[in-house]
Structure formats: C-alpha cells, structure tokens
Protein backbone atom coordinates (compact mmCIF):
# COMPACT_ATOMS: atom_id res chain seq x y z
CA UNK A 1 173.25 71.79 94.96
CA UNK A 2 175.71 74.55 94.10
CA UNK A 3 174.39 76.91 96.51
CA UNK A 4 175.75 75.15 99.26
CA UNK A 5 179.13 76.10 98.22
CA UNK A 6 177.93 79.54 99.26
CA UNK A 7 179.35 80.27 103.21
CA UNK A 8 175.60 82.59 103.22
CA UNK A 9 173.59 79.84 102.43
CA UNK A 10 175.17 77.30 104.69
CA UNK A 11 174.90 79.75 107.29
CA UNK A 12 171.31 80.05 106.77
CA UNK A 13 170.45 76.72 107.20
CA UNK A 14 172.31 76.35 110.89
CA UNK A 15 170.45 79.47 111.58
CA UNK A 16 166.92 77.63 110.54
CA UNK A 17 167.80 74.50 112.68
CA UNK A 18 168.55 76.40 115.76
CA UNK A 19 165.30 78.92 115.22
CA UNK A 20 163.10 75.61 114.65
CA UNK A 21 164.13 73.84 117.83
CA UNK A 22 163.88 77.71 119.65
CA UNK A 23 160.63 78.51 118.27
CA UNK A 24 159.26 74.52 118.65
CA UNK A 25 159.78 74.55 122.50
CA UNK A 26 158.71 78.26 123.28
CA UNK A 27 155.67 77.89 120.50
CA UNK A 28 154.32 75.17 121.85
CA UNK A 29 154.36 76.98 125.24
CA UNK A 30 152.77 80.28 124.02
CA UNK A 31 150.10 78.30 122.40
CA UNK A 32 149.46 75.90 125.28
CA UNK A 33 149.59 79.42 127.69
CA UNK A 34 147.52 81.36 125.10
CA UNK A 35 149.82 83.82 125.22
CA UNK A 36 149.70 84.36 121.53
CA UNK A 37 148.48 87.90 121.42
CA UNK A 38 150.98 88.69 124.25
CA UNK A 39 153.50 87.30 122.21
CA UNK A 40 152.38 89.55 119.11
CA UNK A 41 152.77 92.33 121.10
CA UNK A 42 156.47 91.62 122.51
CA UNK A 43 156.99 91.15 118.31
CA UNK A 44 155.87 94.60 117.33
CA UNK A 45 157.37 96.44 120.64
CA UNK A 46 161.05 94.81 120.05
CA UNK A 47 160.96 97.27 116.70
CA UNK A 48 161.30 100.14 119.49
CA UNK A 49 164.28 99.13 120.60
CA UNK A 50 165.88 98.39 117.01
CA UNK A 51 165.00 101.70 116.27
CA UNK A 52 166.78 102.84 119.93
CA UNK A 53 169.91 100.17 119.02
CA UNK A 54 170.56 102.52 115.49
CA UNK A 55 170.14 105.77 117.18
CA UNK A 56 172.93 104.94 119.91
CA UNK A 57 174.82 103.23 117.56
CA UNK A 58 175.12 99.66 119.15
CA UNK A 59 173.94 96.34 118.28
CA UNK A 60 170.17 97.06 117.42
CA UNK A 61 169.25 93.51 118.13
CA UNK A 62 170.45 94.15 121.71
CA UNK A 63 168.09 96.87 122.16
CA UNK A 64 165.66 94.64 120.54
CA UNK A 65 166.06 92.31 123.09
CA UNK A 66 165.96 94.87 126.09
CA UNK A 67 162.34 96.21 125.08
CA UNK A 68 161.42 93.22 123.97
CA UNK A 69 161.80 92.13 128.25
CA UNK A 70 160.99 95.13 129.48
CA UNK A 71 157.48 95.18 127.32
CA UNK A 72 156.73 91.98 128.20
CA UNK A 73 157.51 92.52 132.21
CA UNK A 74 155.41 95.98 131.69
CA UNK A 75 152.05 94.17 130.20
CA UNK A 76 152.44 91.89 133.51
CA UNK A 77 152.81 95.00 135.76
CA UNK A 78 150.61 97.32 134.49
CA UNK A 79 147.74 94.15 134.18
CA UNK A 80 148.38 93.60 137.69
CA UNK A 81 149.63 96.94 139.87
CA UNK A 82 147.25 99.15 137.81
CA UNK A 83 144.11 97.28 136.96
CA UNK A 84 144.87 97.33 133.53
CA UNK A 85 143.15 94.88 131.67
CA UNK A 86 145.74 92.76 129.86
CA UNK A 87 144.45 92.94 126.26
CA UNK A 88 144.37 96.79 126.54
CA UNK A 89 147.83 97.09 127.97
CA UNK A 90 149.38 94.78 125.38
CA UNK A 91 147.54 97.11 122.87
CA UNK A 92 149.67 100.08 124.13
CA UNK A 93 153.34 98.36 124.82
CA UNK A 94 152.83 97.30 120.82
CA UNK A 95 151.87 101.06 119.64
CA UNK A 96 154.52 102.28 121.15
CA UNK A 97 157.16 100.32 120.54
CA UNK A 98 156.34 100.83 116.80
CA UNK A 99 156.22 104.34 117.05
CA UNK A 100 159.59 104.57 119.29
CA UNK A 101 161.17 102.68 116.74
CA UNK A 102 160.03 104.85 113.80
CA UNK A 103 161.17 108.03 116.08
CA UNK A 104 164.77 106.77 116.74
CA UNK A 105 165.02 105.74 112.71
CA UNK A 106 164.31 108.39 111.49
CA UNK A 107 166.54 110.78 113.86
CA UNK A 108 169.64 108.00 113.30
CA UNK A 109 171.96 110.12 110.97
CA UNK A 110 173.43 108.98 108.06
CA UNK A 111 171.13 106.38 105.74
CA UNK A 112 168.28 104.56 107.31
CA UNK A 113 168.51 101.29 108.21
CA UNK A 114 166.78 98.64 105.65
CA UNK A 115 164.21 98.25 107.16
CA UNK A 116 162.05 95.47 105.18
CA UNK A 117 164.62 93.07 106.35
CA UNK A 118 163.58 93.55 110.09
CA UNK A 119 160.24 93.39 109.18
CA UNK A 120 160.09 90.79 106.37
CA UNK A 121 163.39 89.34 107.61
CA UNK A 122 166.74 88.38 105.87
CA UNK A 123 168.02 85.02 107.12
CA UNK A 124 170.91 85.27 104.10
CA UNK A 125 172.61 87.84 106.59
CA UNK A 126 173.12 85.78 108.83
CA UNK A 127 177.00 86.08 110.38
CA UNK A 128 178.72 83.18 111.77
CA UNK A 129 178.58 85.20 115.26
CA UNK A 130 174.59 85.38 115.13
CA UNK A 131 174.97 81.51 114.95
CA UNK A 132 177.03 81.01 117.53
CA UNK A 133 174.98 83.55 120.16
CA UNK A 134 171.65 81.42 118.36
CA UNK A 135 173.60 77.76 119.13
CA UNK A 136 174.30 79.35 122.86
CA UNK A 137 170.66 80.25 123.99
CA UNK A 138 169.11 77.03 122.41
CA UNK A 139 171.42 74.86 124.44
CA UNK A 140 170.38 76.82 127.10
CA UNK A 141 166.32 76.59 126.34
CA UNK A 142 166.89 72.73 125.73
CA UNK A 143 168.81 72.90 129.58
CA UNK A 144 165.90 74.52 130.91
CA UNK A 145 162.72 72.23 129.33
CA UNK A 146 165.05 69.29 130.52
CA UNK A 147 165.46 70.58 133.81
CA UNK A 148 162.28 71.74 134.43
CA UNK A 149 159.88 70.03 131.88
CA UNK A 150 156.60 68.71 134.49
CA UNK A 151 156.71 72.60 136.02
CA UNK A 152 156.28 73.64 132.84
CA UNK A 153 153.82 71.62 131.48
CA UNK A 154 151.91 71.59 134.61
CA UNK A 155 151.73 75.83 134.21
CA UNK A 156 151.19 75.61 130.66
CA UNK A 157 148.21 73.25 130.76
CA UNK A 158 146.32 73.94 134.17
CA UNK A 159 148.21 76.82 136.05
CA UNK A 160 146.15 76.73 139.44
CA UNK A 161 146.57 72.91 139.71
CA UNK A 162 150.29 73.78 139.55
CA UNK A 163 150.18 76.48 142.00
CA UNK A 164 147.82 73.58 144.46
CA UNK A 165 151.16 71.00 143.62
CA UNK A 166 153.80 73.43 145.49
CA UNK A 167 155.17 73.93 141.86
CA UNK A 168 156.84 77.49 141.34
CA UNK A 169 154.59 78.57 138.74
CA UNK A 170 155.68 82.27 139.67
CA UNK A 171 159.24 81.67 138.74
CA UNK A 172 158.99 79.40 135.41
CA UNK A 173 156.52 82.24 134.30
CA UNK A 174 159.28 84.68 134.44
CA UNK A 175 161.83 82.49 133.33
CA UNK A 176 159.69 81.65 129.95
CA UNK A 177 158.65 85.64 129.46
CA UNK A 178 162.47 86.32 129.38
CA UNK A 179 162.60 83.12 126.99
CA UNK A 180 159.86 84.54 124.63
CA UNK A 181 161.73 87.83 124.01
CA UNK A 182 164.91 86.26 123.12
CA UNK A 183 162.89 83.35 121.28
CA UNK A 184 161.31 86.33 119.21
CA UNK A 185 164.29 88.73 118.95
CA UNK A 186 166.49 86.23 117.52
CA UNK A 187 164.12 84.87 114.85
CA UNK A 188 163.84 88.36 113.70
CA UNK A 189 166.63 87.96 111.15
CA UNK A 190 164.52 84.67 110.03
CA UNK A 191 161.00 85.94 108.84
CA UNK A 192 160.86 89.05 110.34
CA UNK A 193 158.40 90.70 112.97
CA UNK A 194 155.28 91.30 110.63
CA UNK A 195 155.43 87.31 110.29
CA UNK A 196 157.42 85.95 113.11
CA UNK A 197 154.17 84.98 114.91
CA UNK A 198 153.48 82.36 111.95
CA UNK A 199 156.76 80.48 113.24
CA UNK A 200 155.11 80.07 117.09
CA UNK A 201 151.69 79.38 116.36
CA UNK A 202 150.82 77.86 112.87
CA UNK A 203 153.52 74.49 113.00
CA UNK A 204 152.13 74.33 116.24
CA UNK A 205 148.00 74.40 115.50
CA UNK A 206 149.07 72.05 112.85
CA UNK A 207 150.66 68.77 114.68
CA UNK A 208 147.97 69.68 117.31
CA UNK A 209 145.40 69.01 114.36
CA UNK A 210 146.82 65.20 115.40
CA UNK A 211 148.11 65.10 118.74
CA UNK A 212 147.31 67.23 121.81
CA UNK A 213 150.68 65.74 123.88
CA UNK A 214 153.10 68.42 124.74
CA UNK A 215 156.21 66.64 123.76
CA UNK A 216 154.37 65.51 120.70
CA UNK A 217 153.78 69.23 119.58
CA UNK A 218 157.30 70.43 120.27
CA UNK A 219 158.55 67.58 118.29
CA UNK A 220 156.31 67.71 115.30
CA UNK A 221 157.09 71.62 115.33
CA UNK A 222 160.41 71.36 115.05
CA UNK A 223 160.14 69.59 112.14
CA UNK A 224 157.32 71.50 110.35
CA UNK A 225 159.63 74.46 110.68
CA UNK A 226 162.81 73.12 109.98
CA UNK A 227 161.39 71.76 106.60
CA UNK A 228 159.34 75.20 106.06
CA UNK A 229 162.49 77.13 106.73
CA UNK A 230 164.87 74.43 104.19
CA UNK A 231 161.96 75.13 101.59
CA UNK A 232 161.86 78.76 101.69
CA UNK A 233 165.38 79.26 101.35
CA UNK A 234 165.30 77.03 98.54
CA UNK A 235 162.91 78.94 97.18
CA UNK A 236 163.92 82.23 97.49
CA UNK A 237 166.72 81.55 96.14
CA UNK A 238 165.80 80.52 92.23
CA UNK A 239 162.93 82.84 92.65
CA UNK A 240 164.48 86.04 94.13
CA UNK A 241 161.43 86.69 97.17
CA UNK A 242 162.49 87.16 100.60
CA UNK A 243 162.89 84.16 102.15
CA UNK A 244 160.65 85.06 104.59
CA UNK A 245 157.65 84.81 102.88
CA UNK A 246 157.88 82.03 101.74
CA UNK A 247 158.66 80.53 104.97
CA UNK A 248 155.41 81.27 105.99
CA UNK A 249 153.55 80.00 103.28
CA UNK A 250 154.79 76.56 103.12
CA UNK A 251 153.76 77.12 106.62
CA UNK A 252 150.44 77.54 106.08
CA UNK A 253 150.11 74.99 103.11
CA UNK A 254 151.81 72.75 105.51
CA UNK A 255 148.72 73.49 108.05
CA UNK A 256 146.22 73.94 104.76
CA UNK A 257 146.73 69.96 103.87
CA UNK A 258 146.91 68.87 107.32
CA UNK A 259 142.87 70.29 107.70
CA UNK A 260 142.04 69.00 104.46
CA UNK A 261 143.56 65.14 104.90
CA UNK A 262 141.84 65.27 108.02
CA UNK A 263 138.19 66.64 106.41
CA UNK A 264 138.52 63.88 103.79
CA UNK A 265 139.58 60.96 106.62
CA UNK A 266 136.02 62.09 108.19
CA UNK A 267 134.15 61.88 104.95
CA UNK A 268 135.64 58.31 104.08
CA UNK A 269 134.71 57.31 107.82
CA UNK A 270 131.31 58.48 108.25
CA UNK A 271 130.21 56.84 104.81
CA UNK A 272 132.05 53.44 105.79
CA UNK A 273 129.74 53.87 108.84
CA UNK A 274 126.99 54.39 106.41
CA UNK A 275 127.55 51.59 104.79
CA UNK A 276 128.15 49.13 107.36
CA UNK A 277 125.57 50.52 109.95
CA UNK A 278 128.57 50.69 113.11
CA UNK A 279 131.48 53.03 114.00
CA UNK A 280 134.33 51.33 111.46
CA UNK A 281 137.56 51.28 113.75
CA UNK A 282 141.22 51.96 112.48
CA UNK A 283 140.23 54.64 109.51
C-alpha cells in the first residue's frame, strides 16, 4: 500500500470515482438511446480539436470539448437539414476530426505532443485542477438525472411515447448531447479515445446481462467501472502498461464471466428440468 503515499496515485483514484459515476449515468443513456456509434464518433472527432488546442496554444482539452459539441450538434444537423443519413454523416464528422487533429499536430512548433496518452490515456497525469473541473460537472450530471430522471428515461426507452406525454424530449436531447461530449472529453485522460467507448458500453451490456431497470444499470455500472478503473491502476503500476489497457480488460473479463456464469446457470437449469420433468423455480 505504499503507492498511496504517492499525491499521483491518490489523484488517480478521485479521478476514477468521478469518471465511473460520469460515464455510469451517460453510458447507460447512450446504450439505452443506441447512440453508441454516435458516441464513437464524438470520441474520434474530439482528437480534432486537441490537435486545434496545441496549435493555438491553449488548453487542448478545451478544444477537445468544443468539437467534441460542435460534431455532435453537426451529425444532428446535417441528418436532419440535409438528408444526410445519420450513419454516413457520423462517418465524416469522425474522419475529419482525426485528420484535423493530425494537421494542427503536426504544424504545432516545438515537440509534438505525446500523443499515445490521448489515445491510450494517462490517468497518472492527472492534476488536482482536472479533479476539481471532473468533481464540478459530475455534481452537475447527478443535478440533472435528479432533476429530470422520468424525462429521461421516458426518451431513452420509448422516445415517441415521451413526445405523446407533453415531455420535452427536444430539450433533454440537447441537454444529454452536450453531456456526452464532456462525459467523453473528460475521460480522455482515463483510457483514452481508441478505448473510451469500452467505459460507456461494456459495464453497461454487462449488469444488463441481469437487469434491464435503468437505475439498476447506472448503479451496477458505476461499480463495474470503479472496480475496473481501482484494478488497472493497480496493475499498471507493478507491471509498467498503461493503465488504460488494462482498464479495459478487466472490463471485458468483468463482462466475459458475467456471460459465462449465466451459460452455466442455464445448463444446471435445463438438466434439473430434465430430471424432474417441470420448470425448477429459484435456480
């Protein structure tokens, strides 16, 4: 336990709390939405604006965060105004924020920017700052599921019926898109954009192995990628891999178990139904 002593390490793990209750809420939205692949392409255009952020010399996770919600705003426009269908326009925004970013890197003078840590991610980096701006926005996203939790579980699950309730499905759209791109900026640092969509989808298609309640998932999320995120660290820390990685991977054991307790719970019932000739209840 030494390496708590370390202000890095400590830091990391406040950062892993925060991203786990961030990415539990919004996750379990994108993945109730199916907005996964938009999602993926908000990850990969956000690396257009780092690449903007080192160029002018500011805060590249700030420019991050402006193309990240102007490229998710732009699918929605250009799928709508221009009779674009959406798959093909998320296909473009993700392109060519890639390729923006690789411009503005490569015409930033002075060294380039590390860039496996964006896309692998660093979460020993972490500042104390990043933690507080982190603790800010998920007291914020907690305010706004609290505040406005049936509207948007109602648009999550069955859109239309929400729009038939009066609900303003128009306006908690928005109001998640713009929660998304921060959701997906800021967890960045954690596991970086070539895995960041791990952290929204797989801790959520693995409590919904066992539950299909909304507040269930978020719950069960949370703690999936807190302890994924503890792990990792842990692990990348006596083994010298980016924590990243290995993040993801306990992810995915985490999700690889899950289907395989459940495969053998069906085996054992079916042949205790065998046996006994009737549905056996409470296996």
């Amino acid at each position: 336990m030494e390496i708590l002593q370390y202000t890095f390490f400590r830091h990391a793990l406040w950062s892993s709390l925060l991203m786990s209750i961030a990415c539990g809420l919004v996750g379990t939205y994108v993945v109730s939405r199916r907005l996964v692949f938009i999602s993926g392409g908000i990850t990969h255009a956000s690396f257009g604006g780092l690449g903007i952020g080192f160029y002018l010399g500011i805060n590249p996770f700030l420019g991050a965060l402006g193309f990240a919600v102007l490229s998710a705003f732009g699918v929605e426009w250009a799928s709508k105004s221009y009779r674009v269908r959406e798959d093909s326009a998320i296909a473009a925004v993700w392109s060519l924020g890639m390729a923006v970013g690789m411009v503005f890197i490569v015409l930033t003078p002075g060294y380039a920017p590390n860039l496996s840590s964006y896309l692998f991610g660093n979460i020993l980096t972490v500042s104390q700052t990043d933690i507080l701006w982190t603790a800010a926005f998920v007291a914020v996203l907690c305010t706004v599921f609290a505040a406005l939790y049936r509207e948007i579980v109602y648009s999550a699950f069955d859109r239309d019926f929400a729009v038939t309730q009066g609900l303003p499905v128009k306006a908690v759209e928005c109001l998640m898109t713009v929660c998304i791109a921060v959701t997906i900026v800021l967890s960045i640092r954690l596991v970086g954009i070539m895995l960041l969509m791990s952290m929204l989808t797989v801790p959520q298609m693995t409590v919904n192995l066992f539950t299909a309640e909304f507040r269930r998932i978020v719950t069960g999320s949370i703690l999936l990628c807190l302890g994924a995120c503890i792990a990792g660290l842990f692990l990348s820390y006596y083994l010298r891999i980016p924590s990243g990685t290995f993040i993801i991977i306990v992810l995915i054991l985490f999700f690889l178990l899950a289907k395989g307790a459940l495969f053998l719970h069906g085996n054992l019932r079916r042949k205790m139904e065998l046996r006994c000739g009737k549905p056996v209840q409470g296996v």
